[in-house]
N, C-alpha and C. Protein backbone atom coordinates (compact mmCIF):
# COMPACT_ATOMS: atom_id res chain seq x y z
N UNK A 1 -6.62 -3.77 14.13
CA UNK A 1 -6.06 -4.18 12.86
C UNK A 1 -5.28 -3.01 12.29
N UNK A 2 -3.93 -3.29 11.89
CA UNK A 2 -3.16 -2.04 11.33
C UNK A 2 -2.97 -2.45 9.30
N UNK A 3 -3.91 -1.24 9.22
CA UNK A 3 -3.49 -1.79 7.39
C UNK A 3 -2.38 -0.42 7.27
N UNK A 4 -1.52 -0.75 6.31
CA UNK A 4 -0.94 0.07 5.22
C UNK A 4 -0.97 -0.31 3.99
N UNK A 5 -1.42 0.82 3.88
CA UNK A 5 -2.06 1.15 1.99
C UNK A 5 -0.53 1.14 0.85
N UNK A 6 0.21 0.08 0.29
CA UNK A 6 1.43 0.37 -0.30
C UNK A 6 1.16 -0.22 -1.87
N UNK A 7 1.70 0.22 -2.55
CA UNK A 7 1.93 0.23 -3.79
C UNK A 7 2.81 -1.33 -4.25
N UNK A 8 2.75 -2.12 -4.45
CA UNK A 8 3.34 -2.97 -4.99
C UNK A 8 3.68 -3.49 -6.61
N UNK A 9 4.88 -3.47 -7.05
CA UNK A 9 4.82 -3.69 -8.52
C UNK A 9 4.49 -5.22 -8.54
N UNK A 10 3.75 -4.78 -9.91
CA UNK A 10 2.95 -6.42 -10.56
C UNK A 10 3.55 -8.18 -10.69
N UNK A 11 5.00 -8.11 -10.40
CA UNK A 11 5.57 -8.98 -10.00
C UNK A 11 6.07 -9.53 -8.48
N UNK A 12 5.78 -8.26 -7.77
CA UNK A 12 6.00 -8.47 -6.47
C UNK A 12 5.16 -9.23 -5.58
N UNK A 13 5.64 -10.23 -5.16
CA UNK A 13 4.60 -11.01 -3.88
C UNK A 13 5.00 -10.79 -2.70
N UNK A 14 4.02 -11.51 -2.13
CA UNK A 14 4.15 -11.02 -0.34
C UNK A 14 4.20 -12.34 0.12
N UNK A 15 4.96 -11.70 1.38
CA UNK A 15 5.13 -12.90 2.11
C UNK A 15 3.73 -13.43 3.31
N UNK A 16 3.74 -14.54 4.05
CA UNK A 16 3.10 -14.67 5.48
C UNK A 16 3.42 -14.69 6.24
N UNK A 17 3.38 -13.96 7.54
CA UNK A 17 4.09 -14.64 8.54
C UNK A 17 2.94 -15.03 9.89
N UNK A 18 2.73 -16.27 10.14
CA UNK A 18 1.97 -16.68 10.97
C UNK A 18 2.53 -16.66 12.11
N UNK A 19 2.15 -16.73 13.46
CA UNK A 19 2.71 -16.96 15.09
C UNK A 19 1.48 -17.75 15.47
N UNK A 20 1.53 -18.72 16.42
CA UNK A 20 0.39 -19.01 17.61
C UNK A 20 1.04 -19.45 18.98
N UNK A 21 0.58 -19.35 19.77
CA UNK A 21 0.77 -19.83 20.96
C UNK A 21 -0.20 -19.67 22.24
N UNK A 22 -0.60 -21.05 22.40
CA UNK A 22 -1.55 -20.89 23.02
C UNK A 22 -2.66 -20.13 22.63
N UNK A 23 -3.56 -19.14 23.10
CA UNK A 23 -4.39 -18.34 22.53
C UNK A 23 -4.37 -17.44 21.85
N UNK A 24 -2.79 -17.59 21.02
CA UNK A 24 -2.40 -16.08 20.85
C UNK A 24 -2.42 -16.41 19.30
N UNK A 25 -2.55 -15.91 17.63
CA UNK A 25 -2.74 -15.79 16.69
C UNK A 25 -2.03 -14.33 16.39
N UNK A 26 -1.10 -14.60 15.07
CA UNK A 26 -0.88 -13.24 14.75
C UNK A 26 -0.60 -13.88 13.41
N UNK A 27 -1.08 -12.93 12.29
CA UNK A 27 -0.83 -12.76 11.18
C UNK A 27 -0.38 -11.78 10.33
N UNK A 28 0.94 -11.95 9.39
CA UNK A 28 1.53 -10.62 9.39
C UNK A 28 1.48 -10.59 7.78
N UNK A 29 1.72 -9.58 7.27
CA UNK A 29 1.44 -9.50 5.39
C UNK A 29 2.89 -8.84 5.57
N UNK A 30 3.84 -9.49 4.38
CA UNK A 30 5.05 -8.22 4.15
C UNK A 30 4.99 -8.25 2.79
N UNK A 31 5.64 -7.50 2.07
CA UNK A 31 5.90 -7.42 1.10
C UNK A 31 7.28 -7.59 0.39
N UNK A 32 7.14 -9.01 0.04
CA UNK A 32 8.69 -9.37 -0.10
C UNK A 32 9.57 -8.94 -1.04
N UNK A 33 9.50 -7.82 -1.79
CA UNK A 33 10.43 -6.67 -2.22
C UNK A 33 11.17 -5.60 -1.11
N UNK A 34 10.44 -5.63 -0.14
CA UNK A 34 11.00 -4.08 0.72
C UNK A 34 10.90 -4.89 2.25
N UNK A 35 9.90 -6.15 2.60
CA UNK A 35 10.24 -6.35 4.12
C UNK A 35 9.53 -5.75 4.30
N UNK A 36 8.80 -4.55 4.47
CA UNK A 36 7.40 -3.74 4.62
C UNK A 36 6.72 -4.37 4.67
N UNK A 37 6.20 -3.77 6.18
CA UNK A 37 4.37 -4.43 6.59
C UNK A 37 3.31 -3.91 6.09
N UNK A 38 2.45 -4.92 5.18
CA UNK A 38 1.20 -4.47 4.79
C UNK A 38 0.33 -4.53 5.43
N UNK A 39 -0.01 -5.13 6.35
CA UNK A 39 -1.12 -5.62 7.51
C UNK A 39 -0.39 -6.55 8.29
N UNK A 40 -1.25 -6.33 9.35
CA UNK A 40 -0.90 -7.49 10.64
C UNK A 40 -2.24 -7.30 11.51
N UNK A 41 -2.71 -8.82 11.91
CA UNK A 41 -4.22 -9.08 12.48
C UNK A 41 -3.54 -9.82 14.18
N UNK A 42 -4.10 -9.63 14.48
CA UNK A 42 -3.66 -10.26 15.97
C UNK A 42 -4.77 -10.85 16.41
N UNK A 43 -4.93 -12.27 17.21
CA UNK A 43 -5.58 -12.47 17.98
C UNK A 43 -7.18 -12.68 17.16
N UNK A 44 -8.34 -12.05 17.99
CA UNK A 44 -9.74 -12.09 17.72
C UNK A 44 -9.58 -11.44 16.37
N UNK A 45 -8.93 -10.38 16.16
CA UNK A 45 -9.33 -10.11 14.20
C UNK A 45 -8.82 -10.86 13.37
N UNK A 46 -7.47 -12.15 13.75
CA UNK A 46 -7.14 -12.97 12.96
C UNK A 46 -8.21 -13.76 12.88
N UNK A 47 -8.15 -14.25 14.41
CA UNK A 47 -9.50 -15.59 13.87
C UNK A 47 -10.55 -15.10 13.48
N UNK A 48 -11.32 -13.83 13.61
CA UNK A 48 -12.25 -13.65 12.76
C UNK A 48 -12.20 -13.65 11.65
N UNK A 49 -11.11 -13.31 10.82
CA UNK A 49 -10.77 -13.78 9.64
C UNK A 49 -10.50 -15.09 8.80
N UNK A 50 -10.38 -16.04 9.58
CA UNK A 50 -10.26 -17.41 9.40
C UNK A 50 -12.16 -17.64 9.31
N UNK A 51 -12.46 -17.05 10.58
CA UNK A 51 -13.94 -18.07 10.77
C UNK A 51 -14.68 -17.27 10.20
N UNK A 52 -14.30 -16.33 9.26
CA UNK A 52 -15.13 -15.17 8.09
C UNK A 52 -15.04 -15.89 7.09
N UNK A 53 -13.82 -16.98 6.80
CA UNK A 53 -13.65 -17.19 5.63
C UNK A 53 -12.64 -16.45 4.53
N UNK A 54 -12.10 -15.62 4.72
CA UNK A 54 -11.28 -14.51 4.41
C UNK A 54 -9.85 -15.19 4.39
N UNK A 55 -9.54 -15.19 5.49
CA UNK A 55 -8.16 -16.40 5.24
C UNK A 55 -8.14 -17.83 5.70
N UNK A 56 -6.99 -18.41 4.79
CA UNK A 56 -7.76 -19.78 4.91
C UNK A 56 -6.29 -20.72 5.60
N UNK A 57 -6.12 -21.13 6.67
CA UNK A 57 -4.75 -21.43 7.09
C UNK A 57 -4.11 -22.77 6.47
N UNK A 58 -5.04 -23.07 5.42
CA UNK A 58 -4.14 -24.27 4.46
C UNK A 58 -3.86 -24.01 3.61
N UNK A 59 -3.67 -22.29 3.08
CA UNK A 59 -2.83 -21.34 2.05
C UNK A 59 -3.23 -19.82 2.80
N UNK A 60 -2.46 -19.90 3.72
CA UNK A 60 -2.34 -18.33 3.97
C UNK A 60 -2.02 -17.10 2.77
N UNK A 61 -0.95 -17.25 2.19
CA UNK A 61 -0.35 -16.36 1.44
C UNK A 61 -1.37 -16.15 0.37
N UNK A 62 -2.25 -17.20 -0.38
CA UNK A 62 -3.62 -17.06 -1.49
C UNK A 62 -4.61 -16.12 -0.84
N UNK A 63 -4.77 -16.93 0.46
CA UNK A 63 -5.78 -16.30 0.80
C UNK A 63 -5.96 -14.83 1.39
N UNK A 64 -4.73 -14.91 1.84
CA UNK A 64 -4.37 -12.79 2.61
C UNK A 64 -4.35 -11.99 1.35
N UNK A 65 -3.07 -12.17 -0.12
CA UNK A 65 -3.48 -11.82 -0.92
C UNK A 65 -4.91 -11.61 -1.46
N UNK A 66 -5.76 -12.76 -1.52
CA UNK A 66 -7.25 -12.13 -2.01
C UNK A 66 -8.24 -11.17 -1.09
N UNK A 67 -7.55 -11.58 0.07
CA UNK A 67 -8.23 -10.82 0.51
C UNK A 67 -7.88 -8.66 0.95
N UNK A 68 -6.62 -9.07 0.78
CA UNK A 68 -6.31 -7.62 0.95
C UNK A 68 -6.47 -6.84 -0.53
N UNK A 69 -6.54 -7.85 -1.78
CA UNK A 69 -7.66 -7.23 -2.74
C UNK A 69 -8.64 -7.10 -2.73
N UNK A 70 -9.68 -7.82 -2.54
CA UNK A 70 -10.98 -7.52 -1.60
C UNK A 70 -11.08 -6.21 -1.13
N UNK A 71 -10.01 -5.59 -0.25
CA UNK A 71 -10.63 -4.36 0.93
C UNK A 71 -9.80 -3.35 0.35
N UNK A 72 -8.96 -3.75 -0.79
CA UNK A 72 -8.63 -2.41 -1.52
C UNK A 72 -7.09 -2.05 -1.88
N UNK A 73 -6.19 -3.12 -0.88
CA UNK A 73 -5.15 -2.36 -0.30
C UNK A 73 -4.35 -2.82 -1.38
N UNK A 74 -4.61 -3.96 -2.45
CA UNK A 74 -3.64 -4.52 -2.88
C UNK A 74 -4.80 -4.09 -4.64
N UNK A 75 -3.95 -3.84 -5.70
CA UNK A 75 -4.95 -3.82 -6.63
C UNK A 75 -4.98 -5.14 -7.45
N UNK A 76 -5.52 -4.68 -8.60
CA UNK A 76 -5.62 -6.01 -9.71
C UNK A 76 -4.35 -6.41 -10.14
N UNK A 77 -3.68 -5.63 -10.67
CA UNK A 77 -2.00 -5.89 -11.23
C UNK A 77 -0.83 -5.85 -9.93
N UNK A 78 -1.51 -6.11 -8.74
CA UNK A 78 -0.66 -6.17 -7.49
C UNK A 78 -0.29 -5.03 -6.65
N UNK A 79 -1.35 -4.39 -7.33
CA UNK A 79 -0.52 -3.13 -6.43
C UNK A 79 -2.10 -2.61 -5.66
């Protein structure tokens, strides 16, 4: 799992970007002010994240947001 720790202003949202194929899962966080990657899960740490409950693939973007507040990377006012 690759996190980067970035600063985001309080209006700024992020984007999702999902992939699958076949066995393959990738989930990507950007930050749609700069295109900057905030995280990206591949594979077994995506779906562990799905089957954690953590992200939820019938609102990705709610759910990566809460959760990358959760682990720190994103704060209360978005950053």
């Amino acid at each position: 799992m690759a996190v980067r720790k970035a600063p985001l202003p309080g209006d700024t949202r992020i984007k999702v970007d999902v992939w699958s194929e076949r066995d393959r899962l990738m989930v990507r966080v950007i930050d749609a002010a700069t295109d900057e990657e905030i995280a990206c899960w591949w594979d077994d740490d995506a779906r562990g994240l799905v089957v954690d409950g953590f992200l939820d693939p019938r609102d990705w973007t709610r759910s990566a947001e809460s959760y990358l507040r959760h682990i720190g990377v994103l704060g209360a006012g978005g950053r």
